[in-house]
C-alpha atoms as a PDB file:
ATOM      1  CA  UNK A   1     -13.136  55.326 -13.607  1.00  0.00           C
ATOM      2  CA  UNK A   2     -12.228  53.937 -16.962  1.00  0.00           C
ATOM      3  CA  UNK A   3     -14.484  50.414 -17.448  1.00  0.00           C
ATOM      4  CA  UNK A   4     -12.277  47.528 -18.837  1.00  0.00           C
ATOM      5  CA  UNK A   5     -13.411  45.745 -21.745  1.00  0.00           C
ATOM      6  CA  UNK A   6     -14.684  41.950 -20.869  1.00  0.00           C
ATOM      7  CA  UNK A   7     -13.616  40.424 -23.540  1.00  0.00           C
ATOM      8  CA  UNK A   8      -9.794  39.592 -22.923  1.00  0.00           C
ATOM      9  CA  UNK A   9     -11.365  37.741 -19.097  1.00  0.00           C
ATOM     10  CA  UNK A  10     -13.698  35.775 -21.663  1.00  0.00           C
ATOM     11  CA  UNK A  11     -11.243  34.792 -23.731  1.00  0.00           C
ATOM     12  CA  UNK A  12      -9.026  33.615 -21.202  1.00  0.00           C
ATOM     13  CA  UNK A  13     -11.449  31.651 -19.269  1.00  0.00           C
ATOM     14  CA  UNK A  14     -11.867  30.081 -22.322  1.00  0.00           C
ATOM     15  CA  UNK A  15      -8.277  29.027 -23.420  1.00  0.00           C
ATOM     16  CA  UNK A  16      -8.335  27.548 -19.692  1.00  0.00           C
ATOM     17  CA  UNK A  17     -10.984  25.671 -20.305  1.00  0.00           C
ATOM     18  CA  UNK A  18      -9.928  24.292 -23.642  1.00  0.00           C
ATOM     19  CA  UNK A  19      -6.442  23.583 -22.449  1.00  0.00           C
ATOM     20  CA  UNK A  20      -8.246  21.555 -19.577  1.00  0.00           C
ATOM     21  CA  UNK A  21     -10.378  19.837 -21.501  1.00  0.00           C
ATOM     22  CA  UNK A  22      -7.786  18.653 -24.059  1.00  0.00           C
ATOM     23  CA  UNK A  23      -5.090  17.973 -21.235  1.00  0.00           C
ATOM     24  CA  UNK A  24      -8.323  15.977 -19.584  1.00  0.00           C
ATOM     25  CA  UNK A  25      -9.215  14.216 -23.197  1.00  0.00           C
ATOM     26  CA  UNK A  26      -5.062  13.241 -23.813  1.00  0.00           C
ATOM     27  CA  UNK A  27      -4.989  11.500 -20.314  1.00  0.00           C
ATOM     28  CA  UNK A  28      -8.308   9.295 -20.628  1.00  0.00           C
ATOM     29  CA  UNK A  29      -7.644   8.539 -24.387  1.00  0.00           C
ATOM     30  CA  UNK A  30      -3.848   7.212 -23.624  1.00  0.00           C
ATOM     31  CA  UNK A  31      -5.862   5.693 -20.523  1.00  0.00           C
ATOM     32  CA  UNK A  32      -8.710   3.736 -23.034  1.00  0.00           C
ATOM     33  CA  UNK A  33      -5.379   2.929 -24.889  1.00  0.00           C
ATOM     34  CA  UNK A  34      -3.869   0.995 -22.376  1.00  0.00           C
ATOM     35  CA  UNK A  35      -6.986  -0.567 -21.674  1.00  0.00           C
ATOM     36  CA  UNK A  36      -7.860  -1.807 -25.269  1.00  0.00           C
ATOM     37  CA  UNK A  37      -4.539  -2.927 -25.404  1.00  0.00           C
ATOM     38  CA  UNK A  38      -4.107  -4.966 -22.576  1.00  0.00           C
ATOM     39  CA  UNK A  39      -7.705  -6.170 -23.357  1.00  0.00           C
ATOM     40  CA  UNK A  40      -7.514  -7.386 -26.683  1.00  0.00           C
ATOM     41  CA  UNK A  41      -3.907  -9.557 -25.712  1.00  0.00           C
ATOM     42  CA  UNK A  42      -4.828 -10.575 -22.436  1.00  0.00           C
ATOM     43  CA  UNK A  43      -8.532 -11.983 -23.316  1.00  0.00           C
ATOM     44  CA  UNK A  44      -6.908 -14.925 -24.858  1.00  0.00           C
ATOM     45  CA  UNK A  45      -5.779 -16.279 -22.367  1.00  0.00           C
ATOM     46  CA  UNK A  46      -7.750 -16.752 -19.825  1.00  0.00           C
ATOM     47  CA  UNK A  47      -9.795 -19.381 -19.138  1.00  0.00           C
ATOM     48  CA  UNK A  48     -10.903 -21.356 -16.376  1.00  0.00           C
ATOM     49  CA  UNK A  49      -7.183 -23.977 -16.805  1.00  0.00           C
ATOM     50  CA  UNK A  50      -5.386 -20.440 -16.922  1.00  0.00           C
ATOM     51  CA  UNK A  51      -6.574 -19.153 -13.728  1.00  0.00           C
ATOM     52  CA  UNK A  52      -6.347 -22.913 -11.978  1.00  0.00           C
ATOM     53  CA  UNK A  53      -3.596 -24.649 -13.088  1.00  0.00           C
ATOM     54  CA  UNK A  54       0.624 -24.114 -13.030  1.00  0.00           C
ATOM     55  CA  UNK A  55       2.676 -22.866 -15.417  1.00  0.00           C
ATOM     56  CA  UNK A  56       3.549 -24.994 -18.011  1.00  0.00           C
ATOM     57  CA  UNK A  57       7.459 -25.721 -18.802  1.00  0.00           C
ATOM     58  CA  UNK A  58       9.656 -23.360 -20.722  1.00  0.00           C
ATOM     59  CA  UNK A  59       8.248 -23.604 -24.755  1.00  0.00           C
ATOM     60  CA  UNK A  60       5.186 -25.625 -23.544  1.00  0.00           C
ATOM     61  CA  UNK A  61       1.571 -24.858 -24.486  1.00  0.00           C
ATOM     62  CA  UNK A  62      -0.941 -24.559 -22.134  1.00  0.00           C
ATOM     63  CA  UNK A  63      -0.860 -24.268 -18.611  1.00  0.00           C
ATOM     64  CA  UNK A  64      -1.816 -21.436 -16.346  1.00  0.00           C
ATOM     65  CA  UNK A  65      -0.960 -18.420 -13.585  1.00  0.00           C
ATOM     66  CA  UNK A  66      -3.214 -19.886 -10.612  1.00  0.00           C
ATOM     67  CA  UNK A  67       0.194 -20.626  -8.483  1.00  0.00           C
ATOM     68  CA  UNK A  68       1.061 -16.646  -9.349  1.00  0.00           C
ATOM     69  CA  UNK A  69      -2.919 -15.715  -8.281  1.00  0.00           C
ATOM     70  CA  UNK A  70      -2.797 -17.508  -5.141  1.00  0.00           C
ATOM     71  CA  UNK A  71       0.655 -16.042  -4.185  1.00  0.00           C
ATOM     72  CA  UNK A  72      -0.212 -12.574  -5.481  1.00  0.00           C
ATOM     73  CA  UNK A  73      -3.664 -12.283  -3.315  1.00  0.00           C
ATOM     74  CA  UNK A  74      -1.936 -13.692  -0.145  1.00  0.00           C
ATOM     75  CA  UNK A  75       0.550 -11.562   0.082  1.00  0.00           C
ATOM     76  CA  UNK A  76      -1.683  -8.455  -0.772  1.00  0.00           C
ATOM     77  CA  UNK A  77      -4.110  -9.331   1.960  1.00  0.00           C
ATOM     78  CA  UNK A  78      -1.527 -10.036   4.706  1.00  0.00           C
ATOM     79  CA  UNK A  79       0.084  -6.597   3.264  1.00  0.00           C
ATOM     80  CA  UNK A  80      -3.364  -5.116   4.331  1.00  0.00           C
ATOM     81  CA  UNK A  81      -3.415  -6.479   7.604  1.00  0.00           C
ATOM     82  CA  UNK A  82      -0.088  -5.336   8.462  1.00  0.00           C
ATOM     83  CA  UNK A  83      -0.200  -1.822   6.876  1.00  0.00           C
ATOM     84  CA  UNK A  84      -3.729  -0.643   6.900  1.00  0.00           C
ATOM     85  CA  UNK A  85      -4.637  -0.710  10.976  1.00  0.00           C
ATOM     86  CA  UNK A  86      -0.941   1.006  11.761  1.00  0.00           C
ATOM     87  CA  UNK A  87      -2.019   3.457   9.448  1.00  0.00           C
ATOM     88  CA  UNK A  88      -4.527   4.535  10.329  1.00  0.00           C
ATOM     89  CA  UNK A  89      -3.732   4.240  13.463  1.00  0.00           C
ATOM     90  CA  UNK A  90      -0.863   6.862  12.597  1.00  0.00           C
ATOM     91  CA  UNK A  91      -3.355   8.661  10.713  1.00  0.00           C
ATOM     92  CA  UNK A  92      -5.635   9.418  13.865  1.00  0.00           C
ATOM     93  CA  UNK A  93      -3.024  10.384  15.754  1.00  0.00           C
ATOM     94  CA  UNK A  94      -1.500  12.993  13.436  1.00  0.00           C
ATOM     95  CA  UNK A  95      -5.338  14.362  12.822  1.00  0.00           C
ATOM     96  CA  UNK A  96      -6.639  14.008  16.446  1.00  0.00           C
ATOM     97  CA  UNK A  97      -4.178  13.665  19.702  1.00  0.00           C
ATOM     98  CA  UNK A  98      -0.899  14.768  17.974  1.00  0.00           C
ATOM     99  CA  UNK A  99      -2.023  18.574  16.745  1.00  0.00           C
ATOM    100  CA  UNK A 100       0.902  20.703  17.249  1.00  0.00           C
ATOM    101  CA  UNK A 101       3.431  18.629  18.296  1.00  0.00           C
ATOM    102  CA  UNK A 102       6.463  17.604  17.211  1.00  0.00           C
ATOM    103  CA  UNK A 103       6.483  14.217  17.264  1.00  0.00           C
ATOM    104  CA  UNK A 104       3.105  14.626  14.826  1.00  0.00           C
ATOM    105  CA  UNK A 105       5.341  17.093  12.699  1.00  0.00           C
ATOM    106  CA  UNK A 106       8.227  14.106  12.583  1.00  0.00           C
ATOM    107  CA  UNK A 107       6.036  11.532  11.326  1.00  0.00           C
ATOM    108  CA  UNK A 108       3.985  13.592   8.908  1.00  0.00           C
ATOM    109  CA  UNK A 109       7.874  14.128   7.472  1.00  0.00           C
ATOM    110  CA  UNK A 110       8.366  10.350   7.726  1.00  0.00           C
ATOM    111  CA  UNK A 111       4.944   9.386   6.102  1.00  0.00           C
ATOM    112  CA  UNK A 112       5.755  12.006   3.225  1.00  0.00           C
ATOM    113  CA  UNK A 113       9.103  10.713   2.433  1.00  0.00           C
ATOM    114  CA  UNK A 114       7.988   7.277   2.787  1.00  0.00           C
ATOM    115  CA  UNK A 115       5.170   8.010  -0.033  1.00  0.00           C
ATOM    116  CA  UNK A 116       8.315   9.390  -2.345  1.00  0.00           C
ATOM    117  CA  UNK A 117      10.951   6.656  -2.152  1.00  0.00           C
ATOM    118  CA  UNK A 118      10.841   4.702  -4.943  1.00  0.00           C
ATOM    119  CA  UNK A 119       9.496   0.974  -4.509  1.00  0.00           C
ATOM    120  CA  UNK A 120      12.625  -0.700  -5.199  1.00  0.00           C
ATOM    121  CA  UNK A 121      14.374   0.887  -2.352  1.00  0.00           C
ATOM    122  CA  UNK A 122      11.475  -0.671  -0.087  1.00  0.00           C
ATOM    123  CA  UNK A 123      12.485  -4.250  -1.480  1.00  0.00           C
ATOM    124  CA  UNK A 124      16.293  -3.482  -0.664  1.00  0.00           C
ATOM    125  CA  UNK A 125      15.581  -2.485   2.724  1.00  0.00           C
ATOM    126  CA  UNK A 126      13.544  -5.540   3.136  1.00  0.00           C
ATOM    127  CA  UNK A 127      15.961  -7.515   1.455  1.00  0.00           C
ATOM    128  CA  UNK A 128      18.807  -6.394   4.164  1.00  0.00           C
ATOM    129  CA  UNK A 129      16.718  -6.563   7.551  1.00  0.00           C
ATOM    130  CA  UNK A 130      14.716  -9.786   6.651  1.00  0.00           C
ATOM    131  CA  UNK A 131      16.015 -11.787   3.457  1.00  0.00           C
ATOM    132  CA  UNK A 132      19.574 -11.870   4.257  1.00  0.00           C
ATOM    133  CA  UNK A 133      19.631 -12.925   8.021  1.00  0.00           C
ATOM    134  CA  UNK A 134      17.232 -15.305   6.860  1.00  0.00           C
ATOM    135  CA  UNK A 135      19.110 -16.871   3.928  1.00  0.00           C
ATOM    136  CA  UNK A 136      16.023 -17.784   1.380  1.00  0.00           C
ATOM    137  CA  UNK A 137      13.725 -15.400  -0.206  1.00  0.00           C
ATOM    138  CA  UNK A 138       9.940 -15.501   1.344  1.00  0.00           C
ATOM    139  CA  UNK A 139       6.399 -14.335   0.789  1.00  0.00           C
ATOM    140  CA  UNK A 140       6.363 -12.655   4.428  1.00  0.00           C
ATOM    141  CA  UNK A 141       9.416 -10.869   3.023  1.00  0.00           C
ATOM    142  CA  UNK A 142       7.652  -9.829   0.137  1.00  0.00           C
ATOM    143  CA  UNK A 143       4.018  -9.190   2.575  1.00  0.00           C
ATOM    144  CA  UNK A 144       6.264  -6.642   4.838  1.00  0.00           C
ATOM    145  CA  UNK A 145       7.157  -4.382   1.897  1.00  0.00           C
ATOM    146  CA  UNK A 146       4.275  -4.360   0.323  1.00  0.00           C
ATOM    147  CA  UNK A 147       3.054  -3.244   3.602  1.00  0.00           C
ATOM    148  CA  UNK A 148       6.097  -0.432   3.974  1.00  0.00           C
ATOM    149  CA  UNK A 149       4.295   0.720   0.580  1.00  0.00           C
ATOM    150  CA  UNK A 150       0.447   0.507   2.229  1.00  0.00           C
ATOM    151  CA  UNK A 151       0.985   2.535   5.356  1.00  0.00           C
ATOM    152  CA  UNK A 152       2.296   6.165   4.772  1.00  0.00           C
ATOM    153  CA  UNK A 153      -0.771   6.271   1.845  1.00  0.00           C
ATOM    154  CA  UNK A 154      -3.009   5.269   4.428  1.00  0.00           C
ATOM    155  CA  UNK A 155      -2.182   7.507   6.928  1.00  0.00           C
ATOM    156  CA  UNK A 156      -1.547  10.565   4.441  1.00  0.00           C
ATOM    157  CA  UNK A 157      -5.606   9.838   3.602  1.00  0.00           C
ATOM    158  CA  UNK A 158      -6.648   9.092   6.981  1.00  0.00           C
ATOM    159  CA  UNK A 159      -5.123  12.379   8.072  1.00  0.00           C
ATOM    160  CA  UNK A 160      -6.944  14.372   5.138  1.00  0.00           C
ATOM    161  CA  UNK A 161     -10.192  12.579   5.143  1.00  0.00           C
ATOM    162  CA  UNK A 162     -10.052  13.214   9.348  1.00  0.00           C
ATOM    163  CA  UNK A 163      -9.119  16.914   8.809  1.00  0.00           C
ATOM    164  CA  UNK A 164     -12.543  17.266   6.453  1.00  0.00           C
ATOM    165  CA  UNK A 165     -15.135  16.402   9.405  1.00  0.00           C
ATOM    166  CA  UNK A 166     -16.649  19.616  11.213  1.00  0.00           C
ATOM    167  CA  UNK A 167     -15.105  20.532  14.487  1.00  0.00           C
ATOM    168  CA  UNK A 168     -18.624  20.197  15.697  1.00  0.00           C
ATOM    169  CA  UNK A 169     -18.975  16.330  15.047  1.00  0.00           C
ATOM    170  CA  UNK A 170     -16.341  16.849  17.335  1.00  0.00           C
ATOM    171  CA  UNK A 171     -17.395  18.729  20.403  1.00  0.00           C
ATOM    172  CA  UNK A 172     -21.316  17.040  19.647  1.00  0.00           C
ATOM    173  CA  UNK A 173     -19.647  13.672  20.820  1.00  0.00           C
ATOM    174  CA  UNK A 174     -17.741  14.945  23.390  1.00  0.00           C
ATOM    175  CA  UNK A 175     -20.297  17.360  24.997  1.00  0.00           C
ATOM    176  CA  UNK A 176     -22.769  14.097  25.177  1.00  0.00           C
ATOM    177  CA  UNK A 177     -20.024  12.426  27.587  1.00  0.00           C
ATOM    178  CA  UNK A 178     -18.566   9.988  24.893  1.00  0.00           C
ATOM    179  CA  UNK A 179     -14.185   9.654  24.924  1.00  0.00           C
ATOM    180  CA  UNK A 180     -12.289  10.995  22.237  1.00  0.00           C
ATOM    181  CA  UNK A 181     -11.306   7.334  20.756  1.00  0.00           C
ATOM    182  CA  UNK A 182     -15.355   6.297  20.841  1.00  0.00           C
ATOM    183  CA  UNK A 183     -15.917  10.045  19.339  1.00  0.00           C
ATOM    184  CA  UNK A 184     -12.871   8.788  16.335  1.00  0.00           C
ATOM    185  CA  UNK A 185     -14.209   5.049  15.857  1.00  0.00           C
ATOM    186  CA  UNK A 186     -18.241   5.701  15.631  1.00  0.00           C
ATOM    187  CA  UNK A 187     -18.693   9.402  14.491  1.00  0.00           C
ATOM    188  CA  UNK A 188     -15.678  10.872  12.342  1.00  0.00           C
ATOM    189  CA  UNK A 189     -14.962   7.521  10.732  1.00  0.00           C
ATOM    190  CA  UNK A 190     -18.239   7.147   9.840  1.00  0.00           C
ATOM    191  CA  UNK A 191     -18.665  10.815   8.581  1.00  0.00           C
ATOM    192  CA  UNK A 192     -15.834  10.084   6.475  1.00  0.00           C
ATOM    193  CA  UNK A 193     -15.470   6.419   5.346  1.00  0.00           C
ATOM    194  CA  UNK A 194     -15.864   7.298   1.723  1.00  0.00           C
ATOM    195  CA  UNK A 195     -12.621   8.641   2.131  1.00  0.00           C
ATOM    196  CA  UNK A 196     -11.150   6.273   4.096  1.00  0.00           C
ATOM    197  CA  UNK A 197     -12.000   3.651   1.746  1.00  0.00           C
ATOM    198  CA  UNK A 198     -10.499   5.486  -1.032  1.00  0.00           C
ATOM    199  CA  UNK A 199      -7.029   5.313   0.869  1.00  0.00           C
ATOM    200  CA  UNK A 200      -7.168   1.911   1.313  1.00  0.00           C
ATOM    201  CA  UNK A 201      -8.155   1.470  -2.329  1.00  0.00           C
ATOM    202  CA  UNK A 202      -5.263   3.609  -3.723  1.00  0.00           C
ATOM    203  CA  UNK A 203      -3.027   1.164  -1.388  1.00  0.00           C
ATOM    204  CA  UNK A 204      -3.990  -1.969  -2.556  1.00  0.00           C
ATOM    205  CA  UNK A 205      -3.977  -0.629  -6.165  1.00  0.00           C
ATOM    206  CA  UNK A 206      -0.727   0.631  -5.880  1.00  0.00           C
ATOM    207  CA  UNK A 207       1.143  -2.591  -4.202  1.00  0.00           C
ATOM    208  CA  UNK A 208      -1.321  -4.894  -6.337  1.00  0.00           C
ATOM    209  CA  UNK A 209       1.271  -3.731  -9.948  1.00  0.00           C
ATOM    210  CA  UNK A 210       4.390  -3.319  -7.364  1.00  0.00           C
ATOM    211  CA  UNK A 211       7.200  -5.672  -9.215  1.00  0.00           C
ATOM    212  CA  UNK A 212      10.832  -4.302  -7.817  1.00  0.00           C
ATOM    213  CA  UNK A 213       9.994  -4.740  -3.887  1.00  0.00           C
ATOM    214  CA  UNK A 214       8.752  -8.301  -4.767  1.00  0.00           C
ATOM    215  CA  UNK A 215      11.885  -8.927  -6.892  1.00  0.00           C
ATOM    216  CA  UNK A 216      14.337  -8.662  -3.848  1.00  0.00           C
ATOM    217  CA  UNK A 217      11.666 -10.342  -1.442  1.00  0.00           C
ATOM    218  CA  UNK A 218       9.373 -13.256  -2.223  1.00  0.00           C
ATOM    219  CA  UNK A 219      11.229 -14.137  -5.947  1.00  0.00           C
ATOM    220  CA  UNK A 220       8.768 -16.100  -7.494  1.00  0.00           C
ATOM    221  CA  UNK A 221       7.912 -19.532  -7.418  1.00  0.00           C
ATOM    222  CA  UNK A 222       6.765 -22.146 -10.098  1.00  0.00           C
ATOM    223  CA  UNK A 223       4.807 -24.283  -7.457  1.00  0.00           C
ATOM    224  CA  UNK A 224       1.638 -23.670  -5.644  1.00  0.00           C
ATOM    225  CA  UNK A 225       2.239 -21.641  -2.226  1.00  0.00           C
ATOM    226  CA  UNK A 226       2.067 -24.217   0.309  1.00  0.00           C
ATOM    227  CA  UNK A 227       3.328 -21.729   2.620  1.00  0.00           C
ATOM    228  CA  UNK A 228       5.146 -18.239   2.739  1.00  0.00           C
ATOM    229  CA  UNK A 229       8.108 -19.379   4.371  1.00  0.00           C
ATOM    230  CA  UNK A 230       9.937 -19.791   1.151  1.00  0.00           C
ATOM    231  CA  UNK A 231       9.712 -18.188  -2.284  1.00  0.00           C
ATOM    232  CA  UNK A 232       6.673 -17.400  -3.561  1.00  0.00           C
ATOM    233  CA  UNK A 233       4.945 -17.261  -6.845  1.00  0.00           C
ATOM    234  CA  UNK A 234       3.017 -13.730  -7.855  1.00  0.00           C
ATOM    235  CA  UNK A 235       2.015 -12.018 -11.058  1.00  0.00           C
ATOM    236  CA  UNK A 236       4.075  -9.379 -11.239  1.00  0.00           C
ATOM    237  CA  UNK A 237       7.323 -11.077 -11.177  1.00  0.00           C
ATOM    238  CA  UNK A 238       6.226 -13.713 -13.584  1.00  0.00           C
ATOM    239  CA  UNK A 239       5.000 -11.045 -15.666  1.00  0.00           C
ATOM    240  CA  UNK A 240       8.527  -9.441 -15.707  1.00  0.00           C
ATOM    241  CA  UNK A 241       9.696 -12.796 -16.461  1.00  0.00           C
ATOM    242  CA  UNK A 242       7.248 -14.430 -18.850  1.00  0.00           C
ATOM    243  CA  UNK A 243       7.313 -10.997 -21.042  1.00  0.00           C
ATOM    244  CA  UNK A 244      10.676 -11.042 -21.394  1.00  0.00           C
ATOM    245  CA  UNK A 245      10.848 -14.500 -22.600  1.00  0.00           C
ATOM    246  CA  UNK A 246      11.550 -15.821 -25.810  1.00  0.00           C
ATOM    247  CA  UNK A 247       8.199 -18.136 -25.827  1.00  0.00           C
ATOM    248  CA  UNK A 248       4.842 -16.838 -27.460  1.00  0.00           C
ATOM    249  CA  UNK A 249       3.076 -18.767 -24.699  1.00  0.00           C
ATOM    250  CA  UNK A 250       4.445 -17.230 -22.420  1.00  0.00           C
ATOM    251  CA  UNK A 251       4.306 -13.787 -23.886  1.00  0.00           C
ATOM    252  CA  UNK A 252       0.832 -14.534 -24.000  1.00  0.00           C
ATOM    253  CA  UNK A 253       0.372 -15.703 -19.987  1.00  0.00           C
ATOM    254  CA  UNK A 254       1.884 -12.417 -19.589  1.00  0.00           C
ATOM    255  CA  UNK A 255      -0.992 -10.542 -20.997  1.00  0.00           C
ATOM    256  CA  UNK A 256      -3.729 -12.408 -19.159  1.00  0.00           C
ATOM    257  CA  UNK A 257      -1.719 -11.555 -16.100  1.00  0.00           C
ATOM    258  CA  UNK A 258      -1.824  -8.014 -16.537  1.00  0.00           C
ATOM    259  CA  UNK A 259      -5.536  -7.969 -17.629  1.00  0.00           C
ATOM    260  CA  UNK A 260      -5.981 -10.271 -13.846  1.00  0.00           C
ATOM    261  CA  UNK A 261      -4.118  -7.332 -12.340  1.00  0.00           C
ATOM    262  CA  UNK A 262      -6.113  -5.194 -14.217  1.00  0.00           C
ATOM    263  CA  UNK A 263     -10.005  -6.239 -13.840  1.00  0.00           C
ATOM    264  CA  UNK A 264      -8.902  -6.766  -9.954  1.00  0.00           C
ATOM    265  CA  UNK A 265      -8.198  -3.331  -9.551  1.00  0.00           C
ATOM    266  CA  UNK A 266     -11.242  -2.370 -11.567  1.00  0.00           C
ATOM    267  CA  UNK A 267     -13.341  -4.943  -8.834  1.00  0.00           C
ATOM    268  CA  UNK A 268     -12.121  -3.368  -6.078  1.00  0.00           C
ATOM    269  CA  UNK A 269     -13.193   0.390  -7.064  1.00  0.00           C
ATOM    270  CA  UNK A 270     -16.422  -0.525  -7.815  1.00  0.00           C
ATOM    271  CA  UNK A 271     -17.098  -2.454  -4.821  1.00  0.00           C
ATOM    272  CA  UNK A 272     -15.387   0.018  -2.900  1.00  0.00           C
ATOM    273  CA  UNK A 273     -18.190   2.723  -3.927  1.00  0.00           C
ATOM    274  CA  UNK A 274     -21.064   0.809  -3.504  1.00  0.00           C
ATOM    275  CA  UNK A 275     -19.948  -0.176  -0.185  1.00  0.00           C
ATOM    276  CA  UNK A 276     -18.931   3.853   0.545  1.00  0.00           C
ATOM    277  CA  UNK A 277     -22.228   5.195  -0.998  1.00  0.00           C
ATOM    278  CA  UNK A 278     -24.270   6.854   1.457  1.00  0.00           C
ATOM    279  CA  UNK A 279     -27.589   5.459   2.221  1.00  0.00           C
ATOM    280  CA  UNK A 280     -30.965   6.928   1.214  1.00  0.00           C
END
């Protein structure tokens, strides 16, 4: 048998790895781009007024985003509350009681399509079932589809991170007499929180920049939220509206918005791994 020469497998592993590593080096340089950016506009602004006070009037100086903070952080944590637990609830049950069946099937097809519509099509939806009987715009409007956006990415990842953990996790719990939902809650979440955290992460990360749903929803609001029954104020609507002002000021609120939104998200994935890190 004829021996093949080695050097065209060499030299394709390592185009592949070149390719990789430039594809790789394009993505985090347009990503430290973005980040310099935003940085170097948006660390003007804040300050301890910015983050406390309200806007100021149209052309005024000064002023802050702490009505839009307030409003955005609500909202996002009552989106939590409302999306997270159903899915995961959804998730368990695709990964552990619903194997096989078609109802499982049907709302893996749901969750999947639900991940794909775009975000604005959430808000619309919202805006017909809750906004119009209603007659006013609201933050629990805006909550519930920023919820619709939370709970097919949690229980996508809470179906994964589930379908990761051993079988014999598994048949450990149940051969030492414990039920299956016991089994779920203190073995195979705990075996794979890291995960789980992760889903909840890219959740909140993803609804925390969502402007369209919001836009048909909760509005925005230049007061502070007294409560959610009406509209309500949030920075990604008054960054839509503040950057495409004709005021510098405002322009410049704009920025310190986005670096808020920004260093949030940042927060939240590094407390999220310290809390997931496994203990030594």
């Amino acid at each position: 048998m004829r021996r093949r020469p080695a050097w065209p497998r060499k030299a394709a592993d390592v185009a592949v790895k070149t390719v990789s590593a430039l594809a790789a080096a394009v993505g985090l340089g347009f990503l430290a781009w973005i980040l310099v950016v935003v940085v170097r506009h948006g660390a003007a602004a804040l300050n301890w007024t910015f983050l406390t006070s309200l806007p100021a009037p149209p052309g005024g100086s000064g002023g802050g985003l702490g009505n839009a903070l307030l409003g955005t952080v609500v909202m996002t944590v009552l989106a939590c509350a409302l999306g997270v637990p159903v899915g995961m609830l959804a998730g368990v049950y695709l990964a552990e009681y619903g194997r096989g069946t078609r109802l499982a099937t049907a709302v893996r097809f749901l969750a999947n399509v639900m991940m794909g519509i775009p975000s604005i099509i959430i808000g619309l939806f919202v805006y017909a079932v809750i906004v119009l009987p209603a007659g006013h715009f609201s933050g629990w409007a805006g909550a519930v589809a920023l919820a619709l956006l939370v709970l097919p990415v949690v229980a996508r990842t809470t179906e994964d991170m589930l379908g990761l953990v051993p079988n014999s996790l598994r048949e450990s719990a149940l051969a030492l007499g414990a039920p299956h939902w016991r089994a779920t809650v203190q073995i195979l979440f705990r075996a794979c929180r890291a995960g789980l955290l992760t889903g909840v992460l890219l959740a909140v990360a993803r609804v925390s920049g969502e402007t369209a749903p919001l836009l048909f929803t909760a509005l925005n609001s230049p007061y502070w939220p007294q409560s959610l029954s009406g509209p309500t104020a949030n920075l990604t609507v008054t960054i839509f509206n503040y950057a495409m002002s004709p005021y510098p000021a405002w322009q410049q609120a704009a920025w310190g918005a986005s670096l808020i939104i920004t260093l949030g998200v940042l927060a939240l994935t590094i407390v999220s791994r310290a809390l997931a890190r496994e203990r030594k």
